[in-house]
N, C-alpha and C. Protein backbone atom coordinates (compact mmCIF):
# COMPACT_ATOMS: atom_id res chain seq x y z
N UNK A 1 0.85 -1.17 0.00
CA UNK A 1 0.00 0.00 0.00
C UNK A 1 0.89 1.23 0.00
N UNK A 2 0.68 2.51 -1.11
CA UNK A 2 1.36 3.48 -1.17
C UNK A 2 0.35 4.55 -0.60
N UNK A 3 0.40 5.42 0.38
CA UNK A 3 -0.99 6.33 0.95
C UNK A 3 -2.07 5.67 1.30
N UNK A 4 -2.65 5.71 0.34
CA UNK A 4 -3.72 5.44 1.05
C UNK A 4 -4.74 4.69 -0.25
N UNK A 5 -3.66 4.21 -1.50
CA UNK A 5 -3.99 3.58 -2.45
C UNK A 5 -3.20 1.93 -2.81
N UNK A 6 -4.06 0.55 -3.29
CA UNK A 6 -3.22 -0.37 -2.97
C UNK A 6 -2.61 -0.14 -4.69
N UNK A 7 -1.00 -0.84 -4.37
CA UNK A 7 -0.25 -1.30 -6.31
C UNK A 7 -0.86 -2.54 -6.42
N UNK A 8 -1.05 -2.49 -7.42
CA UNK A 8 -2.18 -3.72 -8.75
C UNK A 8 -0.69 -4.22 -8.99
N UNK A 9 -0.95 -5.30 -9.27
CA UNK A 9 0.40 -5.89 -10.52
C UNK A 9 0.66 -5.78 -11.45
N UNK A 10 2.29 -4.97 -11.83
CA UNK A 10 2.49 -4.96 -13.23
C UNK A 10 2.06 -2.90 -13.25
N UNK A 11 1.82 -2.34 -12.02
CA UNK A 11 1.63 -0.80 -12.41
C UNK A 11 2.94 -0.34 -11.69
N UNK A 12 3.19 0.76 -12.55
CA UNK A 12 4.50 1.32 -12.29
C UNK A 12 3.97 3.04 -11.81
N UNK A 13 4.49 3.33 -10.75
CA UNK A 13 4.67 4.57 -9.83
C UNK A 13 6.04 5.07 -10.02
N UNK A 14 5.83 7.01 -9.46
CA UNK A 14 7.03 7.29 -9.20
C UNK A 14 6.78 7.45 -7.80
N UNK A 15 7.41 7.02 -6.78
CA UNK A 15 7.31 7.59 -5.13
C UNK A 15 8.43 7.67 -4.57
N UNK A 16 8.47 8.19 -3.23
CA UNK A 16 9.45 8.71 -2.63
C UNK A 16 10.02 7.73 -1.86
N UNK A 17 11.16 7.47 -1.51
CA UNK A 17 11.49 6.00 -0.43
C UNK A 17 12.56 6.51 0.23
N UNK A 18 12.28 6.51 1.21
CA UNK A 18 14.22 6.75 2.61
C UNK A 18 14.51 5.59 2.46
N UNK A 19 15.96 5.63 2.43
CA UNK A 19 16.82 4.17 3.05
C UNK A 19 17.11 4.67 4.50
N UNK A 20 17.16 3.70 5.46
CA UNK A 20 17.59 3.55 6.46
C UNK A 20 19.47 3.94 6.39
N UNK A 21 19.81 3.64 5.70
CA UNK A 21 21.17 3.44 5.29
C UNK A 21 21.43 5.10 4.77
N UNK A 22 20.31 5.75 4.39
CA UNK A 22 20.79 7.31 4.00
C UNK A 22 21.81 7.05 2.03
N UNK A 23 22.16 8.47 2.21
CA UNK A 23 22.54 8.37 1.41
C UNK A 23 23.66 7.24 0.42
N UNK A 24 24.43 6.60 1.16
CA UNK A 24 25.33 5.89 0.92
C UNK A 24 24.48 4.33 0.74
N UNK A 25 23.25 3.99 0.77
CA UNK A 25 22.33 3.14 0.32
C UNK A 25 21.89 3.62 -1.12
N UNK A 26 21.41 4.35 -1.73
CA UNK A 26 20.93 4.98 -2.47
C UNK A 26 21.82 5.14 -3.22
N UNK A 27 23.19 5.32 -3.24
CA UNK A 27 24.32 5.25 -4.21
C UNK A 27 24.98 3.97 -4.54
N UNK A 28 25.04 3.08 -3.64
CA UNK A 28 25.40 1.64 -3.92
C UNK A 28 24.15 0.93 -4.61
N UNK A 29 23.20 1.62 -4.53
CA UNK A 29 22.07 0.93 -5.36
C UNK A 29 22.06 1.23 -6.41
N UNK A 30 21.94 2.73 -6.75
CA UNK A 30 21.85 3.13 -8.21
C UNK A 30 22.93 2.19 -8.90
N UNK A 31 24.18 1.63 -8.67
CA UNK A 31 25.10 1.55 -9.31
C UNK A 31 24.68 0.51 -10.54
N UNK A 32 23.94 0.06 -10.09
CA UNK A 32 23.07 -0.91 -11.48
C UNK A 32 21.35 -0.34 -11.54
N UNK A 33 21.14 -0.78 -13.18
CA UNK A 33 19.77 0.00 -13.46
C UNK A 33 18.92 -0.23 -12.76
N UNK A 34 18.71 -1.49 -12.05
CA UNK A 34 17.67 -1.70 -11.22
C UNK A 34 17.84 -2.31 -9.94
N UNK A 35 16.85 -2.46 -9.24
CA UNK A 35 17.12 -3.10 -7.70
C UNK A 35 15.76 -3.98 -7.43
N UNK A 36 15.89 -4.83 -6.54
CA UNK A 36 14.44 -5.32 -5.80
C UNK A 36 14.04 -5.54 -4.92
N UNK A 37 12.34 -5.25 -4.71
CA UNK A 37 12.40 -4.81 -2.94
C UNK A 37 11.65 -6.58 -2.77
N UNK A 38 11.79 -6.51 -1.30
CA UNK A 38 11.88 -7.81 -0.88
C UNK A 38 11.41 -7.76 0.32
N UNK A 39 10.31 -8.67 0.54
CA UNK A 39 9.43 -8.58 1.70
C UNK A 39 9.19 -10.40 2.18
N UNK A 40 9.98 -10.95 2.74
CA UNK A 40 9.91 -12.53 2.31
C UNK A 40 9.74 -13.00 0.99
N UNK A 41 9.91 -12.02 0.16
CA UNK A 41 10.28 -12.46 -1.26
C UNK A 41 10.33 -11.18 -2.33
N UNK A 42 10.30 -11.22 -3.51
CA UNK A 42 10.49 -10.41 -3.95
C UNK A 42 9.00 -10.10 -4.48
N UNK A 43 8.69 -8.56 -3.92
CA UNK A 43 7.46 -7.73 -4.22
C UNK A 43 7.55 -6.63 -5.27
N UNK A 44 8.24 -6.33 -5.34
CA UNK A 44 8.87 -5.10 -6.48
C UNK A 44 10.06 -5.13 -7.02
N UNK A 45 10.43 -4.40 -8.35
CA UNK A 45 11.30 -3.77 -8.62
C UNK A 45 11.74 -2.14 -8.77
N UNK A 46 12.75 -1.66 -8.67
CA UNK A 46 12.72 -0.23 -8.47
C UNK A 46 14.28 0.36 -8.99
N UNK A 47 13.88 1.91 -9.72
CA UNK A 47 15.24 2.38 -10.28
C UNK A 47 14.93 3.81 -9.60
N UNK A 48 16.24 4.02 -9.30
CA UNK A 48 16.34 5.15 -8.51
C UNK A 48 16.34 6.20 -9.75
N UNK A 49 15.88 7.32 -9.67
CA UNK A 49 15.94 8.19 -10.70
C UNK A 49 16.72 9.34 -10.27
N UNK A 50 17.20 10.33 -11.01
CA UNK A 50 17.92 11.64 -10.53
C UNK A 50 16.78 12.86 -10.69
N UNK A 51 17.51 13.52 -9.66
CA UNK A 51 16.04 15.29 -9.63
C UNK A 51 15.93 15.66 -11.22
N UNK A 52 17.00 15.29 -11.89
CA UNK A 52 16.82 15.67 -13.65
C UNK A 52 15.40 14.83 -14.12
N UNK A 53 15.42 13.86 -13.92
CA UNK A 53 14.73 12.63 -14.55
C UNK A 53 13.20 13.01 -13.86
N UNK A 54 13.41 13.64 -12.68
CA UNK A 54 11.67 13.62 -12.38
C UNK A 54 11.43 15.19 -12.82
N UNK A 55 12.54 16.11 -12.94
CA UNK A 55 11.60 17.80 -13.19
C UNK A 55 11.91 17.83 -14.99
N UNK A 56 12.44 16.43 -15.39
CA UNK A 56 12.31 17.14 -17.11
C UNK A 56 13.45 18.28 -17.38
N UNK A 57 14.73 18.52 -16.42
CA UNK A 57 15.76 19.56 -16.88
C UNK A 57 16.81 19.00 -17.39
């Protein structure tokens, strides 16, 4: 559940996510195009994007 809406399967969002780990999580991740989130198994996939990539500059 993202807010207060549930993800369907197969729909793609942009949202906001903290790492616990801070910044130095978030850079060892980007280092490949994608990552996956994992909840006793794998529930998602996810690519970190840059402030370019979400304002279009």
């Amino acid at each position: 559940m993202l807010g207060d809406d549930w993800m369907q399967p197969g729909e793609t969002r942009i949202v906001g996510y903290a790492f616990l780990s801070g910044r130095e999580a978030a850079e060892a991740l980007s280092l490949n195009e994608h990552f996956y989130i994992w909840e006793r198994r794998i529930i998602g996939e996810a690519k970190i994007l840059s402030p370019e990539a979400l304002t279009g500059r």
